[in-house]
C-alpha atoms as a PDB file:
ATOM      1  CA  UNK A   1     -68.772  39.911  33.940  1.00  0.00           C
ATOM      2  CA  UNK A   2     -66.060  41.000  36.964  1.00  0.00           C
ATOM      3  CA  UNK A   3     -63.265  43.432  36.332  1.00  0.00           C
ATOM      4  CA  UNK A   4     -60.598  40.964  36.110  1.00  0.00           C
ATOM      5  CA  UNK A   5     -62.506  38.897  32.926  1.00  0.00           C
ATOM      6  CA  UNK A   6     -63.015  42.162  30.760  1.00  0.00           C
ATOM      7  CA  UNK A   7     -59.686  42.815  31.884  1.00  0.00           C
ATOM      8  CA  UNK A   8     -58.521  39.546  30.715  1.00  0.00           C
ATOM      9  CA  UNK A   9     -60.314  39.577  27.405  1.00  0.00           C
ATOM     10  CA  UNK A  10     -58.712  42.360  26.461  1.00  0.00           C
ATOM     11  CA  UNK A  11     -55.776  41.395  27.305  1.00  0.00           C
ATOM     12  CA  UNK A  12     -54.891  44.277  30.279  1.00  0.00           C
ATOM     13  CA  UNK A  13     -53.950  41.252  32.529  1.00  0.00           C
ATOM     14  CA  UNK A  14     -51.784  37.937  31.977  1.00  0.00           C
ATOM     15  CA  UNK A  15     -53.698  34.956  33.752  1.00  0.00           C
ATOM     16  CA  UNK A  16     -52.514  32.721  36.504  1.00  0.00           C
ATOM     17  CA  UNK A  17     -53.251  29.879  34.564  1.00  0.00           C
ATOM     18  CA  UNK A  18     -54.963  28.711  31.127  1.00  0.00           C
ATOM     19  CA  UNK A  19     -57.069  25.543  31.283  1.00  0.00           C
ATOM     20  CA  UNK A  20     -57.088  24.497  27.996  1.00  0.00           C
ATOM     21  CA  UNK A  21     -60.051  21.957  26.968  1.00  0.00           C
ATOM     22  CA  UNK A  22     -59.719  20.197  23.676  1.00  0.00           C
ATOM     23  CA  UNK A  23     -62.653  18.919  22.205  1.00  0.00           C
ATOM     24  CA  UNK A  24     -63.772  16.539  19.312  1.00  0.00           C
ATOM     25  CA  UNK A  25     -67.480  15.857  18.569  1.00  0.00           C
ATOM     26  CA  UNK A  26     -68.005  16.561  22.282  1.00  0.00           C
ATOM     27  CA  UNK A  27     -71.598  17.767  22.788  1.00  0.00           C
ATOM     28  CA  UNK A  28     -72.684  14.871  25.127  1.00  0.00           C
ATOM     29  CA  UNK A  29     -70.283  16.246  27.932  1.00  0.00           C
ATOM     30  CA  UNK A  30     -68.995  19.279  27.093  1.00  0.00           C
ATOM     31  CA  UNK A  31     -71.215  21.594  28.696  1.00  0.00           C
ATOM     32  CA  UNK A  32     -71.103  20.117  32.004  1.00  0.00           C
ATOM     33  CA  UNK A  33     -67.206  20.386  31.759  1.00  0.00           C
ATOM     34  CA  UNK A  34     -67.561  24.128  30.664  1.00  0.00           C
ATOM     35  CA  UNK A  35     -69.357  24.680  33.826  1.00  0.00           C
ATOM     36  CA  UNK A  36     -66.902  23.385  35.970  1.00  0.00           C
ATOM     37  CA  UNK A  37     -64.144  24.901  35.439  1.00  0.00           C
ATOM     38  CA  UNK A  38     -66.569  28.054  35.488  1.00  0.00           C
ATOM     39  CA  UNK A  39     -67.535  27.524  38.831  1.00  0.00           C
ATOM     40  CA  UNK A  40     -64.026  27.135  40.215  1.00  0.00           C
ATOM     41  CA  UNK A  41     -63.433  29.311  43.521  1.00  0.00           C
ATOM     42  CA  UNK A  42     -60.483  30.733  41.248  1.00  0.00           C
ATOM     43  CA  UNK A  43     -61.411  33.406  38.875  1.00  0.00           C
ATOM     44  CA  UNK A  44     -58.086  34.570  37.747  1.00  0.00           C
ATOM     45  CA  UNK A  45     -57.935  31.708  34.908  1.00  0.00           C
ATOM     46  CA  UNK A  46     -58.460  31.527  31.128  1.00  0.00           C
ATOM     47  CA  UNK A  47     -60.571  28.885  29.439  1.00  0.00           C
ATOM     48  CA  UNK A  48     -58.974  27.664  26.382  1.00  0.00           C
ATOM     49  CA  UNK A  49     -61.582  25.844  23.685  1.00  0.00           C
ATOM     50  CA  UNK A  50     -59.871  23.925  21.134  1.00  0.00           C
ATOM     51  CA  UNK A  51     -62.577  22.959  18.659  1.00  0.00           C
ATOM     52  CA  UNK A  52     -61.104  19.687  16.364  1.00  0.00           C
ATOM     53  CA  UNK A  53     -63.171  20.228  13.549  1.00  0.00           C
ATOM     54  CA  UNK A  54     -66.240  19.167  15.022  1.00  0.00           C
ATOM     55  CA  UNK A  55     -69.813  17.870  13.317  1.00  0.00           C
ATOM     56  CA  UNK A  56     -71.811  17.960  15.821  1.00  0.00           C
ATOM     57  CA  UNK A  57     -72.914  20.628  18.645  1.00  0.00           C
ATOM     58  CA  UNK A  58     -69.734  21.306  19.820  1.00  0.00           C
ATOM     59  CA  UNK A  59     -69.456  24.380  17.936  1.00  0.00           C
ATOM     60  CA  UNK A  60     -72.193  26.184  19.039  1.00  0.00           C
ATOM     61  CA  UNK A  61     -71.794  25.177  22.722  1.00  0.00           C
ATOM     62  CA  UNK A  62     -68.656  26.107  23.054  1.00  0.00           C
ATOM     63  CA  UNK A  63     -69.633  29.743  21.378  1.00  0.00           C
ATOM     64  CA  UNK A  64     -72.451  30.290  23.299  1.00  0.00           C
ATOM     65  CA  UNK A  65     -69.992  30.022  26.949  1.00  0.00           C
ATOM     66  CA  UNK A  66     -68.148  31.959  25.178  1.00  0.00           C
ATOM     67  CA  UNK A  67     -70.782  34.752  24.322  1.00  0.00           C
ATOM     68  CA  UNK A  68     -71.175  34.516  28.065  1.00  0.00           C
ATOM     69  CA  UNK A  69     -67.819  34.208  29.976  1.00  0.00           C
ATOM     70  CA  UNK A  70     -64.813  36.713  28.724  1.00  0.00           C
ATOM     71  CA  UNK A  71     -62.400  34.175  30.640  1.00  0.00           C
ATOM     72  CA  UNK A  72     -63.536  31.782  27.662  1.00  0.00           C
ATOM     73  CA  UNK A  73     -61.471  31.798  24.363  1.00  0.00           C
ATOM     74  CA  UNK A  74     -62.558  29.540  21.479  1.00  0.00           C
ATOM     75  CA  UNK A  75     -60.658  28.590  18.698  1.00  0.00           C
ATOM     76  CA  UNK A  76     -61.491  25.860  16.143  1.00  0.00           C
ATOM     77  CA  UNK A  77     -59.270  24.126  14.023  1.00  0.00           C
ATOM     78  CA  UNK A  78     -60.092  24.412   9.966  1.00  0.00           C
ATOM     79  CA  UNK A  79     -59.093  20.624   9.970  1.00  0.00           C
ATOM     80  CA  UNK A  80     -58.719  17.755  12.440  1.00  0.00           C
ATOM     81  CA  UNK A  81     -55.550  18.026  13.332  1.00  0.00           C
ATOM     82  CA  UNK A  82     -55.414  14.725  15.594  1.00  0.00           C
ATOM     83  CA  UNK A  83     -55.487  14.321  19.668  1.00  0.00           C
ATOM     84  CA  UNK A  84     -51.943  15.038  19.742  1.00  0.00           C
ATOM     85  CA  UNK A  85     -51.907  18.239  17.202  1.00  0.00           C
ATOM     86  CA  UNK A  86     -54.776  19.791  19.599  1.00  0.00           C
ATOM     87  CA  UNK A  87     -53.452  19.356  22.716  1.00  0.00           C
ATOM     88  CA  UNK A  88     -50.068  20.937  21.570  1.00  0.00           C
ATOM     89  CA  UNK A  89     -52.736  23.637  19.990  1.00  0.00           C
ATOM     90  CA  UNK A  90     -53.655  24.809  23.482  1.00  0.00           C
ATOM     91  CA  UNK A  91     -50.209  24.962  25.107  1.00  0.00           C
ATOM     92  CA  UNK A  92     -49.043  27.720  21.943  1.00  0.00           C
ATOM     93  CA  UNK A  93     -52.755  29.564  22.561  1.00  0.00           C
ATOM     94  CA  UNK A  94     -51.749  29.605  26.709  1.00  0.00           C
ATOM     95  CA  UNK A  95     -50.950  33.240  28.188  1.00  0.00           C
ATOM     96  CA  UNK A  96     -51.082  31.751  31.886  1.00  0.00           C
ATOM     97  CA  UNK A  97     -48.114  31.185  34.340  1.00  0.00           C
ATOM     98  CA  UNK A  98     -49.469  27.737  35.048  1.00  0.00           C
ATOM     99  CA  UNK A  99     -51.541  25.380  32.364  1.00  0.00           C
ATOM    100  CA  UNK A 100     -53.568  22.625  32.895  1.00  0.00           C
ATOM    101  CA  UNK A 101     -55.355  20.096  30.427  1.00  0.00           C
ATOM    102  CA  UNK A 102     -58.865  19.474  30.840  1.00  0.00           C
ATOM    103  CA  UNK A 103     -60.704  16.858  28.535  1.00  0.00           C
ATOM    104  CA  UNK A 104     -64.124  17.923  27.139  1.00  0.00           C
ATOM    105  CA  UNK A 105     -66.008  15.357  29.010  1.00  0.00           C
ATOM    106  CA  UNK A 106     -64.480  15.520  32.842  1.00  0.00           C
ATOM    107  CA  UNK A 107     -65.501  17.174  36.244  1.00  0.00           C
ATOM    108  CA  UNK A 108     -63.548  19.407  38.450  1.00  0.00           C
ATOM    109  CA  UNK A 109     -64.995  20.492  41.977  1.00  0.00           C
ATOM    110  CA  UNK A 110     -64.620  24.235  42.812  1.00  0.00           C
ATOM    111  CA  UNK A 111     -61.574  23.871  44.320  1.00  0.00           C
ATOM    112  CA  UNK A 112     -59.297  22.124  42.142  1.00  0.00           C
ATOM    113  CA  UNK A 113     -57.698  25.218  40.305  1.00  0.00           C
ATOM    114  CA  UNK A 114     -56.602  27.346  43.367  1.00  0.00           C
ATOM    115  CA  UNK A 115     -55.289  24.271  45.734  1.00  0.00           C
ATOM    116  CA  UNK A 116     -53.238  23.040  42.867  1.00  0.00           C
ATOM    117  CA  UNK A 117     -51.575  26.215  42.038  1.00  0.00           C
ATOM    118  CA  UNK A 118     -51.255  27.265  46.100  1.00  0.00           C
ATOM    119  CA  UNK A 119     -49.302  24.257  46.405  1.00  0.00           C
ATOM    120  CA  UNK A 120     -47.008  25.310  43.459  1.00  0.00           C
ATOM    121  CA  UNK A 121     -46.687  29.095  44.930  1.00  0.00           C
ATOM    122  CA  UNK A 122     -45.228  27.367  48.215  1.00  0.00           C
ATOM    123  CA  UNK A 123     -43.377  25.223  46.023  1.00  0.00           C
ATOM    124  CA  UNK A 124     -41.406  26.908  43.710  1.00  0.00           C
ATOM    125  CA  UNK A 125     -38.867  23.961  42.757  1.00  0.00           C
ATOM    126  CA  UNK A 126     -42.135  21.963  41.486  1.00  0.00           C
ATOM    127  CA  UNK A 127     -42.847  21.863  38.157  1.00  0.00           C
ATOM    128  CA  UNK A 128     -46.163  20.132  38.429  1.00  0.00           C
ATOM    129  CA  UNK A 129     -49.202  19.520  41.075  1.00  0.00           C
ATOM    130  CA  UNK A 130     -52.261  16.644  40.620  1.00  0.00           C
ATOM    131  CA  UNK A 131     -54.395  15.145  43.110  1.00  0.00           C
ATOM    132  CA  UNK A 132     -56.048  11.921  43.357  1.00  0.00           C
ATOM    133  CA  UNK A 133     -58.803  10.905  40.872  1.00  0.00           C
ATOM    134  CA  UNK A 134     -62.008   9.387  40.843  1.00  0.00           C
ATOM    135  CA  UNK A 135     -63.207   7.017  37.745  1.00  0.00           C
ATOM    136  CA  UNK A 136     -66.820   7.601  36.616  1.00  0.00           C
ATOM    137  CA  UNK A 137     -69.018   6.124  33.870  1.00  0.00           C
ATOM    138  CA  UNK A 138     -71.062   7.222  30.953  1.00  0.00           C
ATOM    139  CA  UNK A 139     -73.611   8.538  33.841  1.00  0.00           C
ATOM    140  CA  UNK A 140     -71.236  10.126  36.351  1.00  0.00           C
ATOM    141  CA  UNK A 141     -71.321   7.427  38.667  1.00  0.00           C
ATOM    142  CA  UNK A 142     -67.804   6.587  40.115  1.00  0.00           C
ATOM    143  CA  UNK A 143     -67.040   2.796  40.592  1.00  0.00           C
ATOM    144  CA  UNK A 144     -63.351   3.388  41.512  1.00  0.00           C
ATOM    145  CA  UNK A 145     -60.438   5.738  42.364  1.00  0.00           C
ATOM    146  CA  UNK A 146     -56.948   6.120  41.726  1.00  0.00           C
ATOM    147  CA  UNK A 147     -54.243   7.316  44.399  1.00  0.00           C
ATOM    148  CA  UNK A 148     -50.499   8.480  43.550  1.00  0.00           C
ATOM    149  CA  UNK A 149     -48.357   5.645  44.632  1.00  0.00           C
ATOM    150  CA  UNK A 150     -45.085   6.902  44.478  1.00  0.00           C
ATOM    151  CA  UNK A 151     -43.623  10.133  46.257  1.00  0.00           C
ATOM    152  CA  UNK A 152     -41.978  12.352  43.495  1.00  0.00           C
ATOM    153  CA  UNK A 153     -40.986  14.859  45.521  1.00  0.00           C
ATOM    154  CA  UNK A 154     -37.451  13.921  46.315  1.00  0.00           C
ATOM    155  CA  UNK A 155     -34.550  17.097  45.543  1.00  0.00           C
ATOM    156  CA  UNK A 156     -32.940  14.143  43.395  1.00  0.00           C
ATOM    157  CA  UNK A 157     -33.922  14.506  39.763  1.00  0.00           C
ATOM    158  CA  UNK A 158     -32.273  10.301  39.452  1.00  0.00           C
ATOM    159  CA  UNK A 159     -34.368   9.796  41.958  1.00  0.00           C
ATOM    160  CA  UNK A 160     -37.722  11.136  40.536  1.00  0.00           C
ATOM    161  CA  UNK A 161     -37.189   9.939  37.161  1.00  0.00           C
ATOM    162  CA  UNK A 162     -36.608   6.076  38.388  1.00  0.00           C
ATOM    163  CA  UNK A 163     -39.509   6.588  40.823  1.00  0.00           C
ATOM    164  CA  UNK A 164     -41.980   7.297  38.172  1.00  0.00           C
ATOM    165  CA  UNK A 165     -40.810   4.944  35.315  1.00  0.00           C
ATOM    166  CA  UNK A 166     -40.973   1.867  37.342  1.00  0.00           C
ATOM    167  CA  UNK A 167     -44.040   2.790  39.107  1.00  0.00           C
ATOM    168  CA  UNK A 168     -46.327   4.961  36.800  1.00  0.00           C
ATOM    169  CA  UNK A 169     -49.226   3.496  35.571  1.00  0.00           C
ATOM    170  CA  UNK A 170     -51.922   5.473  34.923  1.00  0.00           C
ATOM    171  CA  UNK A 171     -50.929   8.483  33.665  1.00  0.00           C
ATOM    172  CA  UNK A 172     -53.484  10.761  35.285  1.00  0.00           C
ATOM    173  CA  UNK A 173     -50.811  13.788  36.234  1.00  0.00           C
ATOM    174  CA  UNK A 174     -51.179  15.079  32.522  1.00  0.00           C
ATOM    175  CA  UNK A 175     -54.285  16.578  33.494  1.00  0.00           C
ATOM    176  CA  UNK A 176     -52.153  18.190  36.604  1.00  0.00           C
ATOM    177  CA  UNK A 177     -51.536  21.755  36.939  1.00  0.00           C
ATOM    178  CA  UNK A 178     -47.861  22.424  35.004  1.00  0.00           C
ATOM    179  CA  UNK A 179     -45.480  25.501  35.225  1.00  0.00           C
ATOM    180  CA  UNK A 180     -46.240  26.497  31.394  1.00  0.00           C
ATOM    181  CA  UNK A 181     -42.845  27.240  30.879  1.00  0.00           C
ATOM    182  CA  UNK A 182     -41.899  24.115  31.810  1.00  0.00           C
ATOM    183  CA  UNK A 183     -44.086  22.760  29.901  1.00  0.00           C
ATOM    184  CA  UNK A 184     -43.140  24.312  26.929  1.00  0.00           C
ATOM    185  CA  UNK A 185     -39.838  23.084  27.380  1.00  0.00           C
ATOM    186  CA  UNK A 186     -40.748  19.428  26.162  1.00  0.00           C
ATOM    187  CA  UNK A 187     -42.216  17.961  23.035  1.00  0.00           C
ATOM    188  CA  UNK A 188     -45.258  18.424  24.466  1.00  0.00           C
ATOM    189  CA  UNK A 189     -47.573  15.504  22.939  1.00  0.00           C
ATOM    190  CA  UNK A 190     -46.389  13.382  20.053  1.00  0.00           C
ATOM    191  CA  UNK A 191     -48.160  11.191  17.545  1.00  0.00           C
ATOM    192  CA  UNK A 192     -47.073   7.723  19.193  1.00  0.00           C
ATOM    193  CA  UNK A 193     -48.541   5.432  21.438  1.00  0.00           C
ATOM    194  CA  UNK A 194     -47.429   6.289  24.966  1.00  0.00           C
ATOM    195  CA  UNK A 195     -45.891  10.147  24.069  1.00  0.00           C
ATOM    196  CA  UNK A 196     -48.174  10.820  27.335  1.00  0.00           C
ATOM    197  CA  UNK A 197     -45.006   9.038  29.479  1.00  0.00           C
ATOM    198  CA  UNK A 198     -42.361  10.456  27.858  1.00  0.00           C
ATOM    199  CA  UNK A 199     -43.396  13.834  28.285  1.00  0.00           C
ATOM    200  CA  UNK A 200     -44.001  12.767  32.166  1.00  0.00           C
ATOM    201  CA  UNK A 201     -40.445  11.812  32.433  1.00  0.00           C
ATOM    202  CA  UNK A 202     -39.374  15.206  30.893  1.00  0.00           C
ATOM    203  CA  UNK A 203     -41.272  17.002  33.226  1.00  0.00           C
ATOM    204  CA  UNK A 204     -39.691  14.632  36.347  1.00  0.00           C
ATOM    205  CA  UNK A 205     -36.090  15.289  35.429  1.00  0.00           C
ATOM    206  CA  UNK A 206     -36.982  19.559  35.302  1.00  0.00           C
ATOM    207  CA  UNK A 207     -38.635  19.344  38.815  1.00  0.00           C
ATOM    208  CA  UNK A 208     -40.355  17.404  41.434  1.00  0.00           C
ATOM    209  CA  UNK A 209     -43.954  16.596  41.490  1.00  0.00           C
ATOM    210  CA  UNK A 210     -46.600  17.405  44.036  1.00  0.00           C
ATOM    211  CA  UNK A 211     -49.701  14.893  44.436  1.00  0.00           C
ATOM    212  CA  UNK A 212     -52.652  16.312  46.474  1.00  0.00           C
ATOM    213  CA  UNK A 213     -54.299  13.501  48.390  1.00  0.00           C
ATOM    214  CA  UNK A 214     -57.861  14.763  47.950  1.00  0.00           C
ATOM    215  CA  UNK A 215     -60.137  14.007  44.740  1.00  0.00           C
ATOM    216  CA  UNK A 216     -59.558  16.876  42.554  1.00  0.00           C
ATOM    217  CA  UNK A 217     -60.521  15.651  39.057  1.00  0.00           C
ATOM    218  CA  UNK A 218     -63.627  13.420  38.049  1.00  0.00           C
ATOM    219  CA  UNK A 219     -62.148  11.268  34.905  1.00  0.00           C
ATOM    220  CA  UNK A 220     -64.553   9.691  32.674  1.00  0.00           C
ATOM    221  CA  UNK A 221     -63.937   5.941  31.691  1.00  0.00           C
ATOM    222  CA  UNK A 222     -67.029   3.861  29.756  1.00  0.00           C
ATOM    223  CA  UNK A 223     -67.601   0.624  32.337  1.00  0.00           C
ATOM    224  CA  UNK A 224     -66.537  -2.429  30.412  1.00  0.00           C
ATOM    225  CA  UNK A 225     -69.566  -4.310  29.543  1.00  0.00           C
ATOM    226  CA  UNK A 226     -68.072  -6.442  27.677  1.00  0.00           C
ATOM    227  CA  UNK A 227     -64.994  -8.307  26.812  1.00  0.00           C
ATOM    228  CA  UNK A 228     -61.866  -5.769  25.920  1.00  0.00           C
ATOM    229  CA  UNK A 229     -61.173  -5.837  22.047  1.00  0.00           C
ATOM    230  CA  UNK A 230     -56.793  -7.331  21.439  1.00  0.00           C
ATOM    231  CA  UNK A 231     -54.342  -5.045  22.782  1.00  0.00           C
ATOM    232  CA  UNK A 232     -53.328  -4.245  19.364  1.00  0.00           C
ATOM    233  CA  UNK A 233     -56.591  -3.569  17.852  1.00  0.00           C
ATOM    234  CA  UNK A 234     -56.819  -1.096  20.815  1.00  0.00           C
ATOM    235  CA  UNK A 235     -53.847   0.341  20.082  1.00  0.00           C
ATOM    236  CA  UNK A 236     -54.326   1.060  16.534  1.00  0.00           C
ATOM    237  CA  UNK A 237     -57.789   2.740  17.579  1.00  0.00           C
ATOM    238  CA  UNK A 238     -55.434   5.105  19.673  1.00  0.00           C
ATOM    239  CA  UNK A 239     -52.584   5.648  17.503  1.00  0.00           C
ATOM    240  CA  UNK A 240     -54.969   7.261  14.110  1.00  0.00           C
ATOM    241  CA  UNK A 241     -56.427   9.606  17.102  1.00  0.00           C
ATOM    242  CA  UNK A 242     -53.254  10.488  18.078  1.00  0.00           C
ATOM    243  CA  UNK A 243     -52.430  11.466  14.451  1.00  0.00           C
ATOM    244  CA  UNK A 244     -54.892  10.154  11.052  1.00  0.00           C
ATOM    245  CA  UNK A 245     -51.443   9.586   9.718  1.00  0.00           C
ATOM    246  CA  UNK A 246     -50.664   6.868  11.432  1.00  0.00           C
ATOM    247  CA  UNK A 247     -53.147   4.625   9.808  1.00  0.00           C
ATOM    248  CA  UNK A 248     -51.883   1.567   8.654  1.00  0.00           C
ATOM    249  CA  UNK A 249     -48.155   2.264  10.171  1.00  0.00           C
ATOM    250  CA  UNK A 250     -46.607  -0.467  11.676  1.00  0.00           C
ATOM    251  CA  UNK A 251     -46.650   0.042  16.195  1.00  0.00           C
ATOM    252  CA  UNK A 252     -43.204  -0.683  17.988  1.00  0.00           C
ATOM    253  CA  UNK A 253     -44.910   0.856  21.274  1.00  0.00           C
ATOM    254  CA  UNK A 254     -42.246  -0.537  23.490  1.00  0.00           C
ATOM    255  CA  UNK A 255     -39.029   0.140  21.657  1.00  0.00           C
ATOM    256  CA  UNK A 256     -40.437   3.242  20.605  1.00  0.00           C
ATOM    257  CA  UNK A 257     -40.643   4.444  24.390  1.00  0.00           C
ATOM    258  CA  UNK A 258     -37.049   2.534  25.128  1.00  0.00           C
ATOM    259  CA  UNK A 259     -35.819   4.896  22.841  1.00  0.00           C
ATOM    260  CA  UNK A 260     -37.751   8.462  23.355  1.00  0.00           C
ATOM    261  CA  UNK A 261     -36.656   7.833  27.169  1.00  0.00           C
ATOM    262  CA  UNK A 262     -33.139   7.427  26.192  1.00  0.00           C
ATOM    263  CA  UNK A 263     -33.979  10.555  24.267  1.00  0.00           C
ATOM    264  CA  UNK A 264     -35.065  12.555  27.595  1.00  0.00           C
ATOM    265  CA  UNK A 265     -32.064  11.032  29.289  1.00  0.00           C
ATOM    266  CA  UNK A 266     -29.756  12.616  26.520  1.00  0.00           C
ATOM    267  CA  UNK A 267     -31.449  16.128  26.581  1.00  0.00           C
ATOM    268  CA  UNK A 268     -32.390  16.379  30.222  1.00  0.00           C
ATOM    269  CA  UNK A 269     -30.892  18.852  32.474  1.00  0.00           C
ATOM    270  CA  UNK A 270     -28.576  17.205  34.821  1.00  0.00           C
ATOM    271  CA  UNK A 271     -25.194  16.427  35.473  1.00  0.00           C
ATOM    272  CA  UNK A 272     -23.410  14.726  33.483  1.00  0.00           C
ATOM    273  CA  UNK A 273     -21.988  12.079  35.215  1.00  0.00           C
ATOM    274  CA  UNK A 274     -26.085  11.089  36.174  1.00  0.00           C
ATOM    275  CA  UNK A 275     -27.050  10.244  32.605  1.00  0.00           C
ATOM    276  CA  UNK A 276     -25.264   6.707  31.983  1.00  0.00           C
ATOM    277  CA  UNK A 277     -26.608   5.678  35.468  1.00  0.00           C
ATOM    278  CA  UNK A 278     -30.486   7.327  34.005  1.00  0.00           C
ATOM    279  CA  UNK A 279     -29.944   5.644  30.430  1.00  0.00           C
ATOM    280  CA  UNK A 280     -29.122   2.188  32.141  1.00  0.00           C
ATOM    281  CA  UNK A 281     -32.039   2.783  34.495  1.00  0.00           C
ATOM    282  CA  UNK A 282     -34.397   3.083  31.076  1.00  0.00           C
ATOM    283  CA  UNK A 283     -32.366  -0.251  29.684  1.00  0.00           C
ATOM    284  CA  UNK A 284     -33.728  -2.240  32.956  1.00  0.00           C
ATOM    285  CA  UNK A 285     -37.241  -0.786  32.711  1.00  0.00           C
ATOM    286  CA  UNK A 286     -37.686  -1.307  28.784  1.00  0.00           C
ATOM    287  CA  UNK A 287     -35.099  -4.079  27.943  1.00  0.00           C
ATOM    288  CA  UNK A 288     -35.429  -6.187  30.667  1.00  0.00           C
ATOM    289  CA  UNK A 289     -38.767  -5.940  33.258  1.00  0.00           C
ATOM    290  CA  UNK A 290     -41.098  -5.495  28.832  1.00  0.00           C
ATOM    291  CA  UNK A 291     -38.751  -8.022  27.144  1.00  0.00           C
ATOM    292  CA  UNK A 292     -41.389 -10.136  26.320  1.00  0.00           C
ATOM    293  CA  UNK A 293     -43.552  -7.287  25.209  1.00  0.00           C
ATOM    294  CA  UNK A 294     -40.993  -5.937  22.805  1.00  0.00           C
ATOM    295  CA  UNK A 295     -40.172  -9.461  21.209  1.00  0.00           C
ATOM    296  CA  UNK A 296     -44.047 -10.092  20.654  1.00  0.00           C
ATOM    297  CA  UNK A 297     -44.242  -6.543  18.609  1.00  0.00           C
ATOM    298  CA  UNK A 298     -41.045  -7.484  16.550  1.00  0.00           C
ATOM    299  CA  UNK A 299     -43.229 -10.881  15.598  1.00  0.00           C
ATOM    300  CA  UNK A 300     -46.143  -9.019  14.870  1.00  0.00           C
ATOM    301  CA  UNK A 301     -44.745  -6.620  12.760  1.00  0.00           C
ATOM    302  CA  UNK A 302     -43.118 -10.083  11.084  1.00  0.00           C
ATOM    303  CA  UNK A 303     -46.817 -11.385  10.721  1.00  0.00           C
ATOM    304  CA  UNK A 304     -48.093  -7.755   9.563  1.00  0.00           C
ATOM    305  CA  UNK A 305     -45.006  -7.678   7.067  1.00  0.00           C
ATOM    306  CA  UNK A 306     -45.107 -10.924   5.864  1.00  0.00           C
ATOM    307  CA  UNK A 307     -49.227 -10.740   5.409  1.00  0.00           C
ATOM    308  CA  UNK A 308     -49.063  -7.341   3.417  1.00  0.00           C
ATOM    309  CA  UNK A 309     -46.426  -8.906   0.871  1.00  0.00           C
ATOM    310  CA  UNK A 310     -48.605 -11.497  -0.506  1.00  0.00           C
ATOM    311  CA  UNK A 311     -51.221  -9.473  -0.551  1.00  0.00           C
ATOM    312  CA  UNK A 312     -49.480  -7.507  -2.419  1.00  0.00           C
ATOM    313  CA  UNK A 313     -49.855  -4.061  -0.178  1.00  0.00           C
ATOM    314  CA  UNK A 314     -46.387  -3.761   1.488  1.00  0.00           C
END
């Protein structure tokens, strides 16, 4: 154990960042994802273990590292609290100037901690830095890659925040390195589909973001081996992970980020006389480019309505 993790665990010293790893039934991956972030060429970070109630392994993995490694914190949940619930979990147990999110079952090359936060030393104005990311299986072999397409660096906060709304797609730069002040500035991770975006565009309007061209995080995708279940079926998989109490609730995904975007534009902090110009930017993206996609949930919702009143469970 070095100087700086006793020093840590006892709280002497405040970390330069805390990683914070939630986990749910987990054992598979986890350890290799432990040892990761252990091996990073950066020692002066905290590793944050959210436990979700697991019933499997996880619990004794994550408390053996822990036995091990004073930089390693673990905390477990009494209940499942939901994806969302322990994600927010590790952002209130954070003591680090800069956080980052790193799911259970990931892979982060030595490196990744101390470019990411050099670049945000230089670059004090930036709230946020990520790098380019690899896709790998079940088996840790990668069959594709994803590279930042849009420059979100500009001084313009307008600027930024149209940048990334009409271009972001996958939203791989929640797993960035954040300013955890900044970060604790925004609602953080809600219980709806998409709440990922939203707190992306709260993050753009506070400060640019910096995108490292090199492979910095190994994210972990099954291949599809088969034919994708509906969209909606999908969706409903993802929305009781988010939060168990969303079961059976009905999913406006579409309006529902229309309107928590209009939301950031009302609470974000710029001038005035940039927010109609932001809110009508949000109108375009929503309204008009998904106007299909929000009239086909309105007619689901019908059918879902319609279906649950003769069966008499409306």
């Amino acid at each position: 154990m070095t100087r700086l993790a006793t020093a840590l665990t006892i709280g002497l010293v405040t970390p330069l960042i805390s990683v914070g790893l939630p986990v749910y039934n987990g054992e598979r991956y986890l350890a290799g994802a432990i040892e990761a972030l252990l091996a990073q060429d950066l020692d002066d970070f905290e590793l944050l273990i959210s436990d979700n109630a697991s019933d499997d392994a996880t619990a004794a993995i994550a408390t053996a590292y822990a036995e091990r490694d004073a930089r390693i914190r673990y905390h477990r949940n009494q209940r499942n609290l939901g994806l969302a619930g322990n994600f927010n979990r590790l952002v209130e147990l954070a003591r680090g100037r800069y956080f980052k999110w790193a799911a259970h079952d990931d892979w982060h090359p030595p490196q990744t901690l101390r470019a990411c936060t050099d670049a945000l030393e230089r670059e004090p104005a930036a709230v946020l830095c990520g790098s380019a990311v690899a896709i790998m299986d079940e088996d840790g072999q990668v069959f594709d890659e994803w590279h930042p397409s849009a420059d979100l660096t500009s001084p313009a906060a307008h600027v930024r925040f149209h940048r990334l709304i009409w271009t972001m797609g996958e939203t791989h730069p929640l797993f960035a390195v954040m300013r955890t002040d900044a970060l604790r500035r925004t609602s953080l991770v809600q219980s709806y589909l998409g709440t990922d975006r939203v707190l992306l565009a709260e993050l753009i309007l506070m400060g640019p973001f910096l995108q490292l061209p090199e492979i910095l995080h190994y994210y972990r995708q099954p291949r599809l081996l088969q034919a994708p279940p509906p969209p909606e079926t999908t969706g409903a998989q993802v929305s009781v992970i988010l939060n168990p109490a969303n079961r059976g609730r009905l999913r406006f995904r579409t309006w529902r980020l229309c309107s928590e975007h209009l939301g950031v534009v009302a609470r974000a902090p710029v001038a005035p006389w940039h927010k109609p110009s932001l809110a009508a930017d949000v109108l375009a993206r929503f309204g008009g480019r998904d106007s299909r996609r929000m009239a086909a949930e309105v007619y689901h919702a019908g059918r879902v309505l319609v279906s649950r009143a003769r069966s008499g469970t409306a």
